[in-house]
Protein backbone atom coordinates (compact mmCIF):
# COMPACT_ATOMS: atom_id res chain seq x y z
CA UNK A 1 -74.31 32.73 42.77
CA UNK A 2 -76.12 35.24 44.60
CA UNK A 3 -73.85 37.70 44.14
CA UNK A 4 -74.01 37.57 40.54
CA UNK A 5 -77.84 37.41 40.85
CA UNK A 6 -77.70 40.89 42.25
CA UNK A 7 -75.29 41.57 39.04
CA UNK A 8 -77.86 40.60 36.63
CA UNK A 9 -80.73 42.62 38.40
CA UNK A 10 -78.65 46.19 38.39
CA UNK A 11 -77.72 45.90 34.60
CA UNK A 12 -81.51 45.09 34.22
CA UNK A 13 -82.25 48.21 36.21
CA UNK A 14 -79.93 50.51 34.75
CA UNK A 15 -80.97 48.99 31.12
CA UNK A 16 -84.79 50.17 31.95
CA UNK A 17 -83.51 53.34 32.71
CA UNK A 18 -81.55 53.48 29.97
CA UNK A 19 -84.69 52.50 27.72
CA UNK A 20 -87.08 54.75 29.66
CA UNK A 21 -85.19 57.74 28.91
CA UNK A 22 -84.17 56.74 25.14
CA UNK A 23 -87.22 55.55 23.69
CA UNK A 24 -89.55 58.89 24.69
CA UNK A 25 -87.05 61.07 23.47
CA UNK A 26 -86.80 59.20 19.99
CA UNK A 27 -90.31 59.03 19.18
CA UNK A 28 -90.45 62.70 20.23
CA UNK A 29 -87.34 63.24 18.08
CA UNK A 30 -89.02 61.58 15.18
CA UNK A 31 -92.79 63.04 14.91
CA UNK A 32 -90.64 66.68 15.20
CA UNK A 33 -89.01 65.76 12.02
CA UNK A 34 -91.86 64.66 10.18
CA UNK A 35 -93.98 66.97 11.27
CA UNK A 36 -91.13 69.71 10.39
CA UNK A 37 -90.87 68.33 7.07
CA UNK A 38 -94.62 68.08 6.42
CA UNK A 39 -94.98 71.90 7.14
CA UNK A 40 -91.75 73.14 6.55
CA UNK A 41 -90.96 74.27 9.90
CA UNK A 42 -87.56 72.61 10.84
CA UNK A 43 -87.54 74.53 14.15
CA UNK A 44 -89.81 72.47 15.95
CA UNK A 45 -88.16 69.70 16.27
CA UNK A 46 -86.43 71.13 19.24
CA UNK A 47 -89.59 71.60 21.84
CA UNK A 48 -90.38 68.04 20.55
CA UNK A 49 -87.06 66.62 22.27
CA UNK A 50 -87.54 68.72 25.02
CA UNK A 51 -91.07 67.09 25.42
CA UNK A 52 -89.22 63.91 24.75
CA UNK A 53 -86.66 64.54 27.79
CA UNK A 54 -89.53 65.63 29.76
CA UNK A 55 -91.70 62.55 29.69
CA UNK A 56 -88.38 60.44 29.91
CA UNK A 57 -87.33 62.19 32.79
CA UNK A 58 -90.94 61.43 34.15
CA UNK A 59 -90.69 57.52 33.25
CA UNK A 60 -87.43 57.34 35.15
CA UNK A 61 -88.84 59.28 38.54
CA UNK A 62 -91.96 57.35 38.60
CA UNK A 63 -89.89 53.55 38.24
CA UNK A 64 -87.41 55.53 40.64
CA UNK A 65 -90.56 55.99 43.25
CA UNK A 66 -91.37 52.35 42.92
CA UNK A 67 -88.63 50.85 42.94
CA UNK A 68 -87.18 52.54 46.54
CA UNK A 69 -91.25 52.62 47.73
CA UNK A 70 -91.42 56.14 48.35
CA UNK A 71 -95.30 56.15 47.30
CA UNK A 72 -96.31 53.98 49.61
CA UNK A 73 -99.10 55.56 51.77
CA UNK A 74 -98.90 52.51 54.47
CA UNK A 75 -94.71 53.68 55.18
CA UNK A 76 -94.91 54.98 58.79
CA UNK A 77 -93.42 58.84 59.26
């Protein structure tokens, strides 16, 4: 039972990773397009994503931080 407690909480972790990562770079992904399309400049789609990757990349090192408690300012050096 607790074993497969411990199952459950690492699929939920590596699921908001997963989703921390996907969704940024999607929405990212998506205003490039439109916005490409709207003033027929295709091209900048591509520093959208990498905006996209950025923040995702962000999302995951800040949940990272948290999650191991590396920004705690009470942990003794």
């Amino acid at each position: 039972m607790k074993n497969q407690k411990k199952v459950f909480q690492s699929l939920t972790l590596i699921l908001q990773f997963g989703l921390n990562m996907i969704v940024p770079i999607v929405l990212c992904m998506m205003f490039g397009i439109w916005l490409g399309r709207k003033y027929d400049i295709l091209w900048i789609t591509i520093p959208f994503f990498a905006i996209g990757a950025l923040a995702g990349f962000t999302n995951i090192y800040k949940m990272a931080k948290k999650i191991y408690g590396l920004g705690r300012k009470d942990r003794k050096k």
